[in-house]
C-alpha atoms as a PDB file:
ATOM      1  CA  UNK A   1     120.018 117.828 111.003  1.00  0.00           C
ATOM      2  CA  UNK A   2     121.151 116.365 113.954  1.00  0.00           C
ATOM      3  CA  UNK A   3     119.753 113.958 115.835  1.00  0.00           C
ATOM      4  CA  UNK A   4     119.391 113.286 119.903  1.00  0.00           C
ATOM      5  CA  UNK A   5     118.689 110.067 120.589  1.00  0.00           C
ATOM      6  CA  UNK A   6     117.909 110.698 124.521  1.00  0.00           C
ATOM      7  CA  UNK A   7     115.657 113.407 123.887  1.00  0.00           C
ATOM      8  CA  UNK A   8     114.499 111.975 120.448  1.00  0.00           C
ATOM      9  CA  UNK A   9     115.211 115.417 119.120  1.00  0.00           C
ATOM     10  CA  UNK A  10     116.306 116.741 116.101  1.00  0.00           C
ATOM     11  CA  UNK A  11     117.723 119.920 115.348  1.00  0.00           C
ATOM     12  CA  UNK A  12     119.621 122.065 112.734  1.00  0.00           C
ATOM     13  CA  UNK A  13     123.419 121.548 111.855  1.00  0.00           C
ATOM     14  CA  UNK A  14     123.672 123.339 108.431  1.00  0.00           C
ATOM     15  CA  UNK A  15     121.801 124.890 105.643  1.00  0.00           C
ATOM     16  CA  UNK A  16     122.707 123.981 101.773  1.00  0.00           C
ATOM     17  CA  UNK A  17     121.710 125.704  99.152  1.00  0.00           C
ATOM     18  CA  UNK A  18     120.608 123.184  96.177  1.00  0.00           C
ATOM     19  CA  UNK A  19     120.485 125.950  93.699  1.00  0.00           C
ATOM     20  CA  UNK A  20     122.885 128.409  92.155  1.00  0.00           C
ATOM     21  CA  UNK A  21     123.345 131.495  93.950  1.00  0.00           C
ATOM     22  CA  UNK A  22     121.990 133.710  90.957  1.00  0.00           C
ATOM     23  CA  UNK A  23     118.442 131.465  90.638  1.00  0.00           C
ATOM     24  CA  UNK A  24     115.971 133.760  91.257  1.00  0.00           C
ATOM     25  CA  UNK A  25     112.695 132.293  89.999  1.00  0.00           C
ATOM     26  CA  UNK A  26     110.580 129.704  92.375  1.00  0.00           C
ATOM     27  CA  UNK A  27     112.402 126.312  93.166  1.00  0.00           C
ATOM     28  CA  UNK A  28     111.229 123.887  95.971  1.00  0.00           C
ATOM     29  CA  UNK A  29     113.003 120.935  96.892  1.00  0.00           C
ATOM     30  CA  UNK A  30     110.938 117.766  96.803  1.00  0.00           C
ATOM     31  CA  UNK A  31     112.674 114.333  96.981  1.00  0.00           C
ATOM     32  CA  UNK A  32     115.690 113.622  99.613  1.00  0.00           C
ATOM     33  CA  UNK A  33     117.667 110.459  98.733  1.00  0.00           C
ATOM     34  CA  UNK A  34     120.878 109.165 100.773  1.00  0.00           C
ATOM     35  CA  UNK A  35     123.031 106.341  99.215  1.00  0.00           C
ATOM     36  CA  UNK A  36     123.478 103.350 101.540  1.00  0.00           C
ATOM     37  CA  UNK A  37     126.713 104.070 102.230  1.00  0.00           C
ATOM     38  CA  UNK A  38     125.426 107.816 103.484  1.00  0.00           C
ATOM     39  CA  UNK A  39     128.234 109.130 101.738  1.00  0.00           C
ATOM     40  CA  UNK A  40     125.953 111.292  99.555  1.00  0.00           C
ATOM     41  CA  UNK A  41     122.674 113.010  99.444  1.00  0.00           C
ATOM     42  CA  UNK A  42     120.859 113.758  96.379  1.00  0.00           C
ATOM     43  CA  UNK A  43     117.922 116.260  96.227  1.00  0.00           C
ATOM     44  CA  UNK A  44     115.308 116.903  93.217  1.00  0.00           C
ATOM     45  CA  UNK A  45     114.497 120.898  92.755  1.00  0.00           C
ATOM     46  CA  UNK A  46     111.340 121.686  91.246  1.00  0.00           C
ATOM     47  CA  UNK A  47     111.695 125.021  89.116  1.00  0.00           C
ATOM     48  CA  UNK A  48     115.562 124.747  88.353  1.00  0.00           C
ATOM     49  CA  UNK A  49     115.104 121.065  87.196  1.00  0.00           C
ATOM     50  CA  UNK A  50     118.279 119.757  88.642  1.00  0.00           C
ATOM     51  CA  UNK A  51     119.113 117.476  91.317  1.00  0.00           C
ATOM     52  CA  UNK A  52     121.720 118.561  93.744  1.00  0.00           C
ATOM     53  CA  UNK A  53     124.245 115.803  94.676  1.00  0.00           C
ATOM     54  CA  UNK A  54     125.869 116.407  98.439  1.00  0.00           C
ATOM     55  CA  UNK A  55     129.095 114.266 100.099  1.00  0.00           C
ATOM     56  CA  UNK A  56     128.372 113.813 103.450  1.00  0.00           C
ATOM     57  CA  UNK A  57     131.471 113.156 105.577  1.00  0.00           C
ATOM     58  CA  UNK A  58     131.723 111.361 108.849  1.00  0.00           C
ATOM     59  CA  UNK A  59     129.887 114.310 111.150  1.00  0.00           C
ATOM     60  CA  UNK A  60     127.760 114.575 108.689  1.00  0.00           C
ATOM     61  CA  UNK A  61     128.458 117.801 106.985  1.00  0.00           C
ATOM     62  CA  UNK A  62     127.400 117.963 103.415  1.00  0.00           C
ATOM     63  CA  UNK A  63     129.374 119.985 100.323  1.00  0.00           C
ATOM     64  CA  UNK A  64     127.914 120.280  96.524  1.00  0.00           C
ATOM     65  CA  UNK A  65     129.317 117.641  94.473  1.00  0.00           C
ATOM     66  CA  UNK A  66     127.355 117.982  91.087  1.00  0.00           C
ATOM     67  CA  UNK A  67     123.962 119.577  90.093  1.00  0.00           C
ATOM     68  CA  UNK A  68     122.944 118.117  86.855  1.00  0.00           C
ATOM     69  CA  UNK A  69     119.370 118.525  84.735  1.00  0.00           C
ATOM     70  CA  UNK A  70     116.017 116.322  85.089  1.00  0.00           C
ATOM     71  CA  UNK A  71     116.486 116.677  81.468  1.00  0.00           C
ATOM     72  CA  UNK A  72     112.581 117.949  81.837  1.00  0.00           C
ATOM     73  CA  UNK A  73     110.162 120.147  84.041  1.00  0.00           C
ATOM     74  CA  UNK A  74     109.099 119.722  87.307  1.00  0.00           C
ATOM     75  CA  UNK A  75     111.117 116.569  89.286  1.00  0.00           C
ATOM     76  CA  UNK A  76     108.126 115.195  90.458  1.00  0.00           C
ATOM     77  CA  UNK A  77     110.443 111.922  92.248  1.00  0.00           C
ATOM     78  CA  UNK A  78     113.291 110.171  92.006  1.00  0.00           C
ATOM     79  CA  UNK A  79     115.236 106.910  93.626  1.00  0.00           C
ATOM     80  CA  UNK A  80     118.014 104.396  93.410  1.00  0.00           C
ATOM     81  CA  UNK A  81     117.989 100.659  91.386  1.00  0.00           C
ATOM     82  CA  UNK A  82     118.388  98.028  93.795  1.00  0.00           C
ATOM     83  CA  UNK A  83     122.623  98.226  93.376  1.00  0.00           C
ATOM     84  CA  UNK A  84     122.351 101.892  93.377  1.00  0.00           C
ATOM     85  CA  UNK A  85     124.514 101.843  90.352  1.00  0.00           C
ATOM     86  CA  UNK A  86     121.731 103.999  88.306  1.00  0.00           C
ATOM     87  CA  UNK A  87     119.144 106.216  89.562  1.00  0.00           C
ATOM     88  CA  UNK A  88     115.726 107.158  87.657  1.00  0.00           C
ATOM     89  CA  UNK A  89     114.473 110.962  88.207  1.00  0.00           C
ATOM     90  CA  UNK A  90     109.958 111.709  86.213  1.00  0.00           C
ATOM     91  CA  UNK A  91     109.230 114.691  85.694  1.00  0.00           C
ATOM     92  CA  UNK A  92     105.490 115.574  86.267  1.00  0.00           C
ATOM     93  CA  UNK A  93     105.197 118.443  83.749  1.00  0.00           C
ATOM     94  CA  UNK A  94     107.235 116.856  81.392  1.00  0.00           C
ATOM     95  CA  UNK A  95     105.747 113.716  81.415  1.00  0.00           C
ATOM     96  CA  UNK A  96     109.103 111.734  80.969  1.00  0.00           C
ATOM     97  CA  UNK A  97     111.631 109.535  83.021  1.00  0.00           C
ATOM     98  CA  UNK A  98     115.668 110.389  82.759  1.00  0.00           C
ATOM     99  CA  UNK A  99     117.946 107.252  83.452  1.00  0.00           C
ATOM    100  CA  UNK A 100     120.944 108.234  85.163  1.00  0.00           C
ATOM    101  CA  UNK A 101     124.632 106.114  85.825  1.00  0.00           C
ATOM    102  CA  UNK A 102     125.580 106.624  89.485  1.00  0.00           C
ATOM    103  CA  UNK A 103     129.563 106.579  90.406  1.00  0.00           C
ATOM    104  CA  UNK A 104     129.300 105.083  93.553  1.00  0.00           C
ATOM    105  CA  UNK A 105     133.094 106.129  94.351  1.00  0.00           C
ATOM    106  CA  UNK A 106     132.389 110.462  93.973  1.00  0.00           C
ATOM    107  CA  UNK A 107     128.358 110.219  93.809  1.00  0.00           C
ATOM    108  CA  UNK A 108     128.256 112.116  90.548  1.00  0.00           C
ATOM    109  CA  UNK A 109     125.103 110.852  88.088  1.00  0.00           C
ATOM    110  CA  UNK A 110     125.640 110.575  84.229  1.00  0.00           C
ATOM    111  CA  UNK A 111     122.775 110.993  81.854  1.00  0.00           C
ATOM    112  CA  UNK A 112     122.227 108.192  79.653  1.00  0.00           C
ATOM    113  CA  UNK A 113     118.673 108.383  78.638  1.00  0.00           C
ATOM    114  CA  UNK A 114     116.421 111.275  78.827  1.00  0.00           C
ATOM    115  CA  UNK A 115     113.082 110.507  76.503  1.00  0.00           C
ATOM    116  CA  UNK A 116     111.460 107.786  78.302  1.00  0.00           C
ATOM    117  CA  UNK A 117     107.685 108.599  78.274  1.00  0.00           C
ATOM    118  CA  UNK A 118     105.580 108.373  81.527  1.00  0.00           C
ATOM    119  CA  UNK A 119     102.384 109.827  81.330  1.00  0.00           C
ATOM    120  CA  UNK A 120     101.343 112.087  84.654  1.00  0.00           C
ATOM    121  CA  UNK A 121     104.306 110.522  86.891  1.00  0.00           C
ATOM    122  CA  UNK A 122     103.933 111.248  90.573  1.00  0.00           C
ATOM    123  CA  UNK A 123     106.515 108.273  92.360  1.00  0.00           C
ATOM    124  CA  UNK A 124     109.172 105.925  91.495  1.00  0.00           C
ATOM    125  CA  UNK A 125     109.299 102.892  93.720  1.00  0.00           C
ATOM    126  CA  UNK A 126     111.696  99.633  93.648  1.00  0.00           C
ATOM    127  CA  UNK A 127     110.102  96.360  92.847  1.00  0.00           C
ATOM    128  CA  UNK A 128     110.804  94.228  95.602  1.00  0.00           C
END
């Protein structure tokens, strides 16, 4: 999306797929995360049970970087530690949490727990 800030307008730029071209059960993107840096954008998909990881260059096109598993069903949310150096993805149907490494240089995540257990999860928020 683009933005005008006279008008306070937005309107479309691109469209990117965050699923493989041969998915062709239901899938519905739910969370939208952008790194600080908004060098990348990382989207949950609910049915294919990925999240989609985007570069974003300076006019702010995006181009698939990684799509890796939820490691469970139904990404209900998803966000960044503090540092951004891991990010935590529940899944609702699943009822578990996966702890991911984040590579802050090429945006890629890195599984490095998938089985902890929260019950019914619907948000994860930063303690502040």
């Amino acid at each position: 999306m683009d933005y005008d800030e006279q008008t306070g307008k937005l309107s479309l730029r691109s469209i990117s797929s965050t699923i493989p071209e041969d998915w062709t059960t239901h899938n519905g993107a739910a969370a939208i995360r952008v790194s600080k840096d908004g060098r990348f954008v990382y989207v949950s998909n609910r049915g294919n049970n990925t999240i989609a990881v985007f570069s974003s260059d300076e006019k702010g096109d995006v181009r698939l970087v990684q799509r890796i598993s939820t490691e469970g069903d139904f990404p209900r949310d998803f966000n960044f530690s503090d540092d951004e150096s891991f990010v935590i993805c529940v899944n609702q149907n699943s009822d578990n949490g996966t702890l991911y490494t984040r590579d802050a240089e090429n945006g890629k995540l890195t599984m490095v727990q998938k089985d902890v257990q929260v019950p019914e999860p619907v948000c994860v928020l930063r303690k502040k």
